[in-house]
Protein backbone atom coordinates (compact mmCIF):
# COMPACT_ATOMS: atom_id res chain seq x y z
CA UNK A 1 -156.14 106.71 -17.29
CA UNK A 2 -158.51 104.03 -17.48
CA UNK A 3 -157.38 102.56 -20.51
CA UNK A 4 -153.55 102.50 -18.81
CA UNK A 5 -155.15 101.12 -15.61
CA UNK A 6 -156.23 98.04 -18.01
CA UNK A 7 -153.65 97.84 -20.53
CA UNK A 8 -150.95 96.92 -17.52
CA UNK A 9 -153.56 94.12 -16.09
CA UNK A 10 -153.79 92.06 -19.16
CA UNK A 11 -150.30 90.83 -19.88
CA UNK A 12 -149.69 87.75 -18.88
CA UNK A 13 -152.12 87.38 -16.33
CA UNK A 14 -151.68 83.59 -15.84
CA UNK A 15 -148.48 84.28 -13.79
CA UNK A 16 -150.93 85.31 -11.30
CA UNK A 17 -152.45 81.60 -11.00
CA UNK A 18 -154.71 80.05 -13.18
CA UNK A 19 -158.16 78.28 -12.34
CA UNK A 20 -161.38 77.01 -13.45
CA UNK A 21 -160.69 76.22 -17.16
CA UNK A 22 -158.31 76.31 -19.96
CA UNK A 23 -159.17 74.94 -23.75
CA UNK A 24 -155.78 75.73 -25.20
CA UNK A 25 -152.40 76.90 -24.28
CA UNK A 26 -152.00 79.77 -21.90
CA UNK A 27 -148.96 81.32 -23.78
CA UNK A 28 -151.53 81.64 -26.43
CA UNK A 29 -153.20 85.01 -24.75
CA UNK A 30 -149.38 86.39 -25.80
CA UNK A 31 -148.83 88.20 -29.07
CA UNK A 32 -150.58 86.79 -32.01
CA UNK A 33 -150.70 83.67 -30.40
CA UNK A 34 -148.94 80.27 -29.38
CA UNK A 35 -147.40 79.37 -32.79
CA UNK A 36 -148.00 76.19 -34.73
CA UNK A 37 -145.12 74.48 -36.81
CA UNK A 38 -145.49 73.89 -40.34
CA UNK A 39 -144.75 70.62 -40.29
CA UNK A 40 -146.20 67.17 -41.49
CA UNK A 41 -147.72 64.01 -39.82
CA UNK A 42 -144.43 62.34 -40.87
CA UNK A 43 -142.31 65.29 -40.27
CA UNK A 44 -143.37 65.49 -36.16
CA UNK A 45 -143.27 62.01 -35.86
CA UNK A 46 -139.29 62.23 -36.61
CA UNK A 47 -138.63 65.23 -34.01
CA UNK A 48 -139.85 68.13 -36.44
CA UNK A 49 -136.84 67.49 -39.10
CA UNK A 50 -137.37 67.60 -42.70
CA UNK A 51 -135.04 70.18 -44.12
CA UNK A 52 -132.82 67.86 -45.92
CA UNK A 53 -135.81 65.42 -46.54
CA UNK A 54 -136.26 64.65 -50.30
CA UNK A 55 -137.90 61.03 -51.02
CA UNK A 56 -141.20 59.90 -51.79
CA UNK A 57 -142.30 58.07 -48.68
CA UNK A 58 -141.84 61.32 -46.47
CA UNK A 59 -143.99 64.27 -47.38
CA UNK A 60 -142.15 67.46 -46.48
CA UNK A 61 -143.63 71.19 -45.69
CA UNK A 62 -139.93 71.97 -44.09
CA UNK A 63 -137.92 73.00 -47.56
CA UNK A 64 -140.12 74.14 -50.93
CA UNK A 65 -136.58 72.84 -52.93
CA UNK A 66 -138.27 68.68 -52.19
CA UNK A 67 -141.22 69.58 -54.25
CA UNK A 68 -139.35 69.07 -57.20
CA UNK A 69 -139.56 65.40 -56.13
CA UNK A 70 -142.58 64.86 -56.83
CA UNK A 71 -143.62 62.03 -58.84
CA UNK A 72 -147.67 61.39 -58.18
CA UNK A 73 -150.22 64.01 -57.23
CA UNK A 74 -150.69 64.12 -54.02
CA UNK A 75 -153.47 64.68 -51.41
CA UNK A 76 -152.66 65.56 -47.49
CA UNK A 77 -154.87 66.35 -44.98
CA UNK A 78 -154.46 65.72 -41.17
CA UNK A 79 -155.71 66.26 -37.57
CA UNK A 80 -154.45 66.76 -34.31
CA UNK A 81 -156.13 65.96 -30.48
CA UNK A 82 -153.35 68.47 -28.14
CA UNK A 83 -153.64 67.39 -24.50
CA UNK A 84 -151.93 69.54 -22.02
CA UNK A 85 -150.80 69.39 -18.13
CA UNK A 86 -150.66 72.59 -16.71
CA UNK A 87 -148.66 73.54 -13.09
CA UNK A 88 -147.93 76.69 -11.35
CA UNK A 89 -147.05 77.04 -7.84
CA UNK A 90 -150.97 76.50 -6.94
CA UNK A 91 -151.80 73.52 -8.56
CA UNK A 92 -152.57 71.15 -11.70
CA UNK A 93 -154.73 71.67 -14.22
CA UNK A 94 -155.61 69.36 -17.60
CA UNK A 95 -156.86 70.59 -20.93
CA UNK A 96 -156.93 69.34 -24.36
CA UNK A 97 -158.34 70.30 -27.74
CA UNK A 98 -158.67 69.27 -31.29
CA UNK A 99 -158.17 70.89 -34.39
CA UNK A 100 -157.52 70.77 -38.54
CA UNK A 101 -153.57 70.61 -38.89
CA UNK A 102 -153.70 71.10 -42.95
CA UNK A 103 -154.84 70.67 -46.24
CA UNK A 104 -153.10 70.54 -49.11
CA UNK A 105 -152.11 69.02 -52.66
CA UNK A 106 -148.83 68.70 -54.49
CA UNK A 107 -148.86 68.53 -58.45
CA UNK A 108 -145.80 67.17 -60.39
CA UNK A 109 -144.79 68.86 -63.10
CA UNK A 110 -142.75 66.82 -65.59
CA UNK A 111 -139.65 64.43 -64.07
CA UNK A 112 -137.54 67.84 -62.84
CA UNK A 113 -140.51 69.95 -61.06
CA UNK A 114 -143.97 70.18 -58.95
CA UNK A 115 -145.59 72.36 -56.91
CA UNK A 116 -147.67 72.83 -53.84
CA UNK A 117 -150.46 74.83 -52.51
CA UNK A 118 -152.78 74.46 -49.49
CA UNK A 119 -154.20 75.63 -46.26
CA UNK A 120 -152.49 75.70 -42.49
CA UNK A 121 -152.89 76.99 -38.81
CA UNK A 122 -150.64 79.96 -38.35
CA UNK A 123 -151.05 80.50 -34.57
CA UNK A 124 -153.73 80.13 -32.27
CA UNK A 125 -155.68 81.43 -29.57
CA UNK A 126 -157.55 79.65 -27.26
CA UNK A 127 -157.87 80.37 -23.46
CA UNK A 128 -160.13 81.24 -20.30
CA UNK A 129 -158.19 82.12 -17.01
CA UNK A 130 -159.48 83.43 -13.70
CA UNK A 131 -157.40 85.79 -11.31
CA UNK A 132 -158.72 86.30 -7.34
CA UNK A 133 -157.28 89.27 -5.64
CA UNK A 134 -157.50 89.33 -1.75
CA UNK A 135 -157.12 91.55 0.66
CA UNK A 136 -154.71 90.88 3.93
CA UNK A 137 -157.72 89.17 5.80
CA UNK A 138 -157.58 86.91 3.23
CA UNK A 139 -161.23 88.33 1.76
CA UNK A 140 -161.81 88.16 -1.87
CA UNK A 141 -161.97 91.76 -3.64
CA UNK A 142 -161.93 91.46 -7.42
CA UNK A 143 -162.31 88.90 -9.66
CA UNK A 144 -160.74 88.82 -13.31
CA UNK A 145 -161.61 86.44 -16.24
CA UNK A 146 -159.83 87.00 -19.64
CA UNK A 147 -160.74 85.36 -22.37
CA UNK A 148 -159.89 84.62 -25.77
CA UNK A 149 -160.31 83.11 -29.45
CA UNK A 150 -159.13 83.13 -32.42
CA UNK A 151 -155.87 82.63 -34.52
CA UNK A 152 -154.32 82.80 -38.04
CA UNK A 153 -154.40 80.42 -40.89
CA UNK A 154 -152.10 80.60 -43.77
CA UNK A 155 -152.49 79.83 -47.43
CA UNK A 156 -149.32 78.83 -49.26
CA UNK A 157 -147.81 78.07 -52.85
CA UNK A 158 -145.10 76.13 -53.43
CA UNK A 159 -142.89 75.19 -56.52
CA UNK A 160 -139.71 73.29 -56.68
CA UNK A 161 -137.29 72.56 -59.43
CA UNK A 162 -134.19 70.34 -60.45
CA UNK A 163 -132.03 72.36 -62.37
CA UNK A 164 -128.93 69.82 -62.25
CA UNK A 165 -128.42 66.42 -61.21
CA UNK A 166 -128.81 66.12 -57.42
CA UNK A 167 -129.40 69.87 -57.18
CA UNK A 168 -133.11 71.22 -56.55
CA UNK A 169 -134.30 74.56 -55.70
CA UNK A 170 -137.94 76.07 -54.53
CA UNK A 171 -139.48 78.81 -53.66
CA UNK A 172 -143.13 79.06 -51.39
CA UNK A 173 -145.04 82.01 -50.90
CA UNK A 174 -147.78 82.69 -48.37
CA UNK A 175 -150.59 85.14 -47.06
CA UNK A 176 -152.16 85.17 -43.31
CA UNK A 177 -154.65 86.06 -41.79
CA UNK A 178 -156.97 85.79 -39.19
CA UNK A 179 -159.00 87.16 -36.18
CA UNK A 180 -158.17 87.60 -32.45
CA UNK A 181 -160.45 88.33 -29.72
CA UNK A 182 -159.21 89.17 -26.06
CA UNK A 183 -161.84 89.73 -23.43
CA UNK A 184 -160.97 91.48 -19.99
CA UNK A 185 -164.08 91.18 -17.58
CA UNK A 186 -163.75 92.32 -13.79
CA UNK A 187 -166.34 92.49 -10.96
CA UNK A 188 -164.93 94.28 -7.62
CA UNK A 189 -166.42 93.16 -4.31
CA UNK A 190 -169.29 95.78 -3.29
CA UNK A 191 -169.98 97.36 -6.66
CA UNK A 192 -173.00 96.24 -8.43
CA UNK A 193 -171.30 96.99 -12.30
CA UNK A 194 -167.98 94.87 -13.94
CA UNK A 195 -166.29 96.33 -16.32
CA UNK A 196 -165.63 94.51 -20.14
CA UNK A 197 -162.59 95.49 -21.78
CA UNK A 198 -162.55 93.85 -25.96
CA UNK A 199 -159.63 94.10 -27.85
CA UNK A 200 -160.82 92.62 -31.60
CA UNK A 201 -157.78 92.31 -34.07
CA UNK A 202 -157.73 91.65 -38.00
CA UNK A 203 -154.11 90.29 -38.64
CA UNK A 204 -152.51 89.80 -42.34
CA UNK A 205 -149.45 89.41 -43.95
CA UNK A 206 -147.61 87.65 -46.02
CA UNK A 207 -143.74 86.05 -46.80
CA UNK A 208 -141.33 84.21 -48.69
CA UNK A 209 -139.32 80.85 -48.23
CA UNK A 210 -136.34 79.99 -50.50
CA UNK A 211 -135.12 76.00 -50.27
CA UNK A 212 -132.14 74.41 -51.83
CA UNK A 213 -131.43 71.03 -51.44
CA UNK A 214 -128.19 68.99 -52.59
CA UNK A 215 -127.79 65.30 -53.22
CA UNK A 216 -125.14 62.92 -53.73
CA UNK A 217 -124.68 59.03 -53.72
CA UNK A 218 -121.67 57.89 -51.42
CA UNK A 219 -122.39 54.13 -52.72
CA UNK A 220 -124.95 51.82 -53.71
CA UNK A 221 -128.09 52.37 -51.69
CA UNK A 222 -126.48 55.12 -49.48
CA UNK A 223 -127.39 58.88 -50.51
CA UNK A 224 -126.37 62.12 -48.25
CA UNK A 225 -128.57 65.20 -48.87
CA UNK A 226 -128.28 68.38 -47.50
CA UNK A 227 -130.71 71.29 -47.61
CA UNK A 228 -130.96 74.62 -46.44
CA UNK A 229 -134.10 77.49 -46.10
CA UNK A 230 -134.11 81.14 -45.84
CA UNK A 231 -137.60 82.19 -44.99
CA UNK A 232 -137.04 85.51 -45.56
CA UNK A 233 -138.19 88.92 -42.84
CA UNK A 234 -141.53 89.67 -43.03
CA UNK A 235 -144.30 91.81 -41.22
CA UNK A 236 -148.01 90.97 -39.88
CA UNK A 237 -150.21 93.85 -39.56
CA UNK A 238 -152.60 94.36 -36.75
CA UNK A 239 -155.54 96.59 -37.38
CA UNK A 240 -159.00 96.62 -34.69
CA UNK A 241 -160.60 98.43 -32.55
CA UNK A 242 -160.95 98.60 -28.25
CA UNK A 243 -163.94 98.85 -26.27
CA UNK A 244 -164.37 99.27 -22.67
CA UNK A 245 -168.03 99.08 -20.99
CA UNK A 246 -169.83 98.40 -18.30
CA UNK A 247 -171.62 95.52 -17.35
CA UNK A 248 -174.52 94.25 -15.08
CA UNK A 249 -174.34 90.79 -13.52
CA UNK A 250 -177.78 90.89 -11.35
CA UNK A 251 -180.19 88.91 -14.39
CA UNK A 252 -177.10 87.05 -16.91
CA UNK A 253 -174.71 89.78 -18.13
CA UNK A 254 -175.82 92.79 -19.63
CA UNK A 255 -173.77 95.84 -21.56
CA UNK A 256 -174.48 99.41 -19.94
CA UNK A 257 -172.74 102.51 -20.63
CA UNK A 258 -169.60 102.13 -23.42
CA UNK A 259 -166.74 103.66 -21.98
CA UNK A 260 -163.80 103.74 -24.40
CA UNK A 261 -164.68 102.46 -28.34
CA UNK A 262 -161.39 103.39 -30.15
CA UNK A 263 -159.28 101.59 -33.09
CA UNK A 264 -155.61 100.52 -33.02
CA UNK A 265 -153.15 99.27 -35.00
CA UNK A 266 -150.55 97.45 -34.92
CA UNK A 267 -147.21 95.07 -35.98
CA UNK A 268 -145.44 91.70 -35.73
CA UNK A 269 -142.37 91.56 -37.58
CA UNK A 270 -140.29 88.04 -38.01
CA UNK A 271 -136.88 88.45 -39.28
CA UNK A 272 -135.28 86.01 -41.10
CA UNK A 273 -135.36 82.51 -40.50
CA UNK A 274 -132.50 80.29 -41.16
CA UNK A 275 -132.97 76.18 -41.36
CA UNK A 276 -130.27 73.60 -42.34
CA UNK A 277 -129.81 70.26 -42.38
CA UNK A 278 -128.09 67.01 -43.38
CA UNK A 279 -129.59 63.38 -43.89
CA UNK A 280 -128.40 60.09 -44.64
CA UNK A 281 -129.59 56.83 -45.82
CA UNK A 282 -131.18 54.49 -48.20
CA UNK A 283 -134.33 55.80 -49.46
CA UNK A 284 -136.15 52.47 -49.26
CA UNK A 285 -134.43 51.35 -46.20
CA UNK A 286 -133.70 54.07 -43.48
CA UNK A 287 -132.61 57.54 -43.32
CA UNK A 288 -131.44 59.36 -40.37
CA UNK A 289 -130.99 63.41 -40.38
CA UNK A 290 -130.20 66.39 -38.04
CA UNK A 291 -131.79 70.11 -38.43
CA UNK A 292 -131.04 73.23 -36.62
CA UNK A 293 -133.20 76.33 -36.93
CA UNK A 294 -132.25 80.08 -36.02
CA UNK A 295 -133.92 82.96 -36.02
CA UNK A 296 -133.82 86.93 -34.89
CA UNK A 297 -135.64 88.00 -32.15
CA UNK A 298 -139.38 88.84 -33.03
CA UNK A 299 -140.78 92.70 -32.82
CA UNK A 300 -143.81 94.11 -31.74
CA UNK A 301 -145.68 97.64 -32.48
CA UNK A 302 -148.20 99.65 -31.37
CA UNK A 303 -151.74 97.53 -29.77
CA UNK A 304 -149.87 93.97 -29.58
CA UNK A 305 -146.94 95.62 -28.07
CA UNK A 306 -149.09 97.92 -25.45
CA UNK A 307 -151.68 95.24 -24.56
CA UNK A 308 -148.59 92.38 -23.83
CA UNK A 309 -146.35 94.41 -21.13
CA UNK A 310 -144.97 91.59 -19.65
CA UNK A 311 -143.50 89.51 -23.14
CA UNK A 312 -140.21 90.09 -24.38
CA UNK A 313 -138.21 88.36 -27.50
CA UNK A 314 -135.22 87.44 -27.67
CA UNK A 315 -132.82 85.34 -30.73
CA UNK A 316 -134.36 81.41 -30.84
CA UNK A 317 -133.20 78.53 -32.14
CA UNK A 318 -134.04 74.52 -32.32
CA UNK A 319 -131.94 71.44 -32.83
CA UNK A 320 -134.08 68.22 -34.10
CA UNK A 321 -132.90 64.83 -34.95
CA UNK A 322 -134.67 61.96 -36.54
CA UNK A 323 -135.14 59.33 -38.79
CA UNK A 324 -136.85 56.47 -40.23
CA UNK A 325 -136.86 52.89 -40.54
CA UNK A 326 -138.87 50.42 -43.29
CA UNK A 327 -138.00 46.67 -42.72
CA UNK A 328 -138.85 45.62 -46.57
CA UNK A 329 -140.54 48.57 -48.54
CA UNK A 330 -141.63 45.70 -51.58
CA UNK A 331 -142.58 42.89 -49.23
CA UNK A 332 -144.84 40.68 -50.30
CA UNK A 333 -145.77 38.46 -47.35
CA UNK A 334 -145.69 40.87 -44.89
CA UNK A 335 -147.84 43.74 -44.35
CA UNK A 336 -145.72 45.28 -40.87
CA UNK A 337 -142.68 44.91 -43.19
CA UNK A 338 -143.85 47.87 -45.81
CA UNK A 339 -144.47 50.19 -42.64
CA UNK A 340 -142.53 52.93 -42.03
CA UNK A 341 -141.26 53.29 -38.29
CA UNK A 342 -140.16 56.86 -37.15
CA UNK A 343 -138.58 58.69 -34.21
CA UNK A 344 -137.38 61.78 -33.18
CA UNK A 345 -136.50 63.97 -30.66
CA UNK A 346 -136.32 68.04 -30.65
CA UNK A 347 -134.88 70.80 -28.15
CA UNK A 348 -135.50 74.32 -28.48
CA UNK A 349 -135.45 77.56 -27.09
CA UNK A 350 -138.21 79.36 -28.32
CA UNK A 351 -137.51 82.93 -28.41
CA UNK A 352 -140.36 83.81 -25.92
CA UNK A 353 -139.79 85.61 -22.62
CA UNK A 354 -142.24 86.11 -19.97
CA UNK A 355 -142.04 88.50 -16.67
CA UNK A 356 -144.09 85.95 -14.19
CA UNK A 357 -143.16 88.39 -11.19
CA UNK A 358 -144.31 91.96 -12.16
CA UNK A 359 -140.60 92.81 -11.27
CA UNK A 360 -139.00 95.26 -13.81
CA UNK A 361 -137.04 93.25 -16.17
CA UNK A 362 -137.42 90.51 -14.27
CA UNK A 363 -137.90 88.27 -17.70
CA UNK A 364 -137.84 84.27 -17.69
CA UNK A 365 -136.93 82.15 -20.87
CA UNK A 366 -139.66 79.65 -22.05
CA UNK A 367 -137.83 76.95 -23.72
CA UNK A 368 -139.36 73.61 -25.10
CA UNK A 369 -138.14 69.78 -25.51
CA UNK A 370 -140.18 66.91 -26.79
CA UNK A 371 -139.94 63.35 -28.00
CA UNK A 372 -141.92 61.61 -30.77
CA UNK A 373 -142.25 58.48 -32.90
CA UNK A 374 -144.80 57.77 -35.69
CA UNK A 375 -145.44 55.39 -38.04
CA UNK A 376 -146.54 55.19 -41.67
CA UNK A 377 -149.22 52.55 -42.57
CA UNK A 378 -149.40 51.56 -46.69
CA UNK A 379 -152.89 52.03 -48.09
CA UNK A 380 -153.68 50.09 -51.43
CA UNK A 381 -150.09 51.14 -53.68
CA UNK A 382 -146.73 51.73 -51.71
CA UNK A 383 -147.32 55.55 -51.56
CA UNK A 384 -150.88 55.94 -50.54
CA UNK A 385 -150.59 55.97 -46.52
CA UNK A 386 -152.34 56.57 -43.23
CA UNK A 387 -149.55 58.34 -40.90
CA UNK A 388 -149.69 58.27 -37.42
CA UNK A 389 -147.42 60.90 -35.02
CA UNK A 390 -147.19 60.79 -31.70
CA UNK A 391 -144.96 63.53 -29.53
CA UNK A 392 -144.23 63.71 -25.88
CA UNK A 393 -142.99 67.10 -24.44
CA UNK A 394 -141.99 69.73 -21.56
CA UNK A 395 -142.59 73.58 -22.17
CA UNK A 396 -142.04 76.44 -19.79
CA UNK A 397 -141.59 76.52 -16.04
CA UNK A 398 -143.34 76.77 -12.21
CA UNK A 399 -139.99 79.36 -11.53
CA UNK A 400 -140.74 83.13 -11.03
CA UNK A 401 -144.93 82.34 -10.66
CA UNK A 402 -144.53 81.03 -14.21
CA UNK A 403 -146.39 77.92 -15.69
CA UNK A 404 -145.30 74.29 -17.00
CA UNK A 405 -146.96 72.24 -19.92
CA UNK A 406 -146.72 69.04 -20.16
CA UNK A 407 -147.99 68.09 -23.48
CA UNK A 408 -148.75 65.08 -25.62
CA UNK A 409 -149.66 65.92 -29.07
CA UNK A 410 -151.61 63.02 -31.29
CA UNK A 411 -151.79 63.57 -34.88
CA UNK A 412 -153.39 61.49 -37.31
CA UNK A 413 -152.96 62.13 -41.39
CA UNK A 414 -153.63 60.68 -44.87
CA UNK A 415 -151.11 60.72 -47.73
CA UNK A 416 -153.19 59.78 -50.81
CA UNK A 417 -151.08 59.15 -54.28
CA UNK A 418 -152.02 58.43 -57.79
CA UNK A 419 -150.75 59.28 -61.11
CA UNK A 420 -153.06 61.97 -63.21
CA UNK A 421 -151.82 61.61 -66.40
CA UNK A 422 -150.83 58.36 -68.23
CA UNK A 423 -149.66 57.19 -71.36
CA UNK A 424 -151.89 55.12 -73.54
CA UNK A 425 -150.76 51.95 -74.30
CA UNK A 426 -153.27 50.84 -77.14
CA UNK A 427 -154.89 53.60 -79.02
């Protein structure tokens, strides 16, 4: 009974209100986490496209079909600083964080192939909300802090290939995994032990993504590509264990008797994930492309379903548009004329639905839009470059005691280019 008393607290207790502090996303105490995208520096400076992207100067993690473009190995790593406004019907709050966005390196192989492997973010968790009750005398009776850490990474491979002329497929395969920690602890008014309810995951899994991309030259110096992705179902396993136990708050915080000390499993199944898209452009000069993403609802099992009775999934999808501009990619006299200038701008509805009001069925939509520009500085050759994104957005809202971000996401990265093997001139 005690367990079930719990189990329907945590939730989404950040309908409730929210105070004191925050160090990431407070949709990120819901399922596995608040997801990340796997995109590039240059691909979220453009409005998150990429799928039909397929040229040197833009570095692509959207379709495994443009690694067969590359021509130079290639080093990527990048950062991010997330800074968030947060509003509810109480208040404001601010919040920001930093993290590692990715690591990676892509290999050519020959003038038809190359391949990819590296290290991402999967989702993350990051959070620390407090929850007053009252009584009708407006007298404070329990207080609630949850807490939590953690996330997934995911390791990937990559390969694509040119079969024909202006026809390239890939495939990319990946494994996650990762560690989530939820923390319940509550103190009622007038009773001298809290209670600390743990949930500790292990989550792993892994999937596939297919990539095609097409390519054909209208005229001179004006190319249309169009691309596609099937990143095929897949299922994350969830296996931990539970502990509830009592805790003393009279000299710091100290465990007493262990309640409950069980282990749970559990599931998070994505079903397939469609992407397509359609660019056009000169390579050198400018480019300008649309994407649209679809996808299934997402399932949960067993713990991640139980401890999250107030999400819900339902079918998601995302419409992105961007592009690029480089004044003179071979200028000599002028260093601003060899950067690349991006822009983008993305709407989406993200699949995620939250019950803010405790009212049976009573589910609310979170749905995202954001804005972005970036630009691509040359470093030493014309490939090497130091990419700067910068994005603007609006997630969630203050109806039905829900929450509002208002985010602005800074990411900084390094493209780094250079030929392994060359021919010898003179022997």
């Amino acid at each position: 009974m005690i367990k079930k008393l719990i189990v329907l607290t945590i939730g989404l207790t950040i309908t409730q209100g929210f105070a004191q502090k925050t160090n990431s996303s407070p949709y990120s105490v819901l399922g596995i986490g608040d997801g990340i995208a796997s995109k590039t520096v240059e691909e979220m400076g453009m409005g998150g496209i990429g799928t039909a992207s397929n040229n040197v100067y833009q570095f692509s993690f959207s379709n495994p079909a443009s690694y067969s473009s590359l021509s130079l190995t290639t080093y990527t790593l990048a950062g991010e600083n997330k800074t968030i406004s947060l509003a509810d019907a109480n208040g404001k709050q601010n919040t920001s964080s930093a993290s590692l966005s990715y690591l990676s390196m892509g290999i050519p192989l020959g003038e038809k192939g190359g391949f990819i492997f590296g290290l991402q973010p999967s989702t993350t968790v990051g959070y620390s909300l407090v929850n007053n009750t009252f009584d009708t005398n407006d007298v404070l009776q329990e207080v609630a802090v949850y807490d939590g850490n953690g996330g997934t990474n995911r390791v990937f491979l990559g390969l694509g290939y040119t079969p024909l002329k202006g026809v390239s497929v890939g495939i990319e395969a990946d494994y996650v995994f990762g560690n989530i920690e939820n923390i319940i602890t509550t103190q009622k008014k007038d009773i001298q032990l809290g209670t600390r309810y743990v949930i500790d995951s292990r989550i792993k899994g892994a999937g596939v993504k297919l990539g095609v991309l097409f390519e054909k030259e209208l005229k001179k110096d004006l190319i249309i590509n169009l691309g596609t992705t099937l990143a095929l179902e897949n299922e994350l396993t969830s296996e931990g264990n539970e502990y509830l136990y009592s805790v003393s708050f009279a000299n710091g915080e100290i465990p007493k008797d262990t309640i409950l000390n069980v282990s749970s499993t559990g599931f998070y199944k994505k079903p397939l994930k469609t992407s397509i898209g359609a660019s056009i452009g000169n390579p050198n000069k400018w480019a300008a492309e649309i994407n649209y993403d679809s996808q299934n609802k997402i399932e949960l099992g067993g713990n991640l379903l139980s401890n999250n009775p107030k999400v819900a999934y339902q079918k998601s999808n995302k419409l992105s548009v961007g592009g690029f501009y480089i004044p003179k990619y071979n200028s000599i006299s002028s260093y601003w004329d060899r950067v690349i200038y991006r822009v983008g701008v993305r709407s989406e509805k993200t699949g995620l639905m939250v019950n803010g009001t405790g009212n049976v069925g009573q589910f609310t939509e979170i749905n995202d839009f954001g804005m972005a520009f970036g630009i691509g500085l040359p470093m030493g050759n014309q490939v090497s470059r130091l990419n700067l994104g910068f994005e603007f957005g609006k997630r969630g809202t203050t109806d039905n005691g829900l929450i509002e971000e208002k985010y602005f996401n800074f990411k900084l990265g390094l493209s780094l280019s250079n030929k392994w093997f060359k021919k010898r001139k003179i022997n």
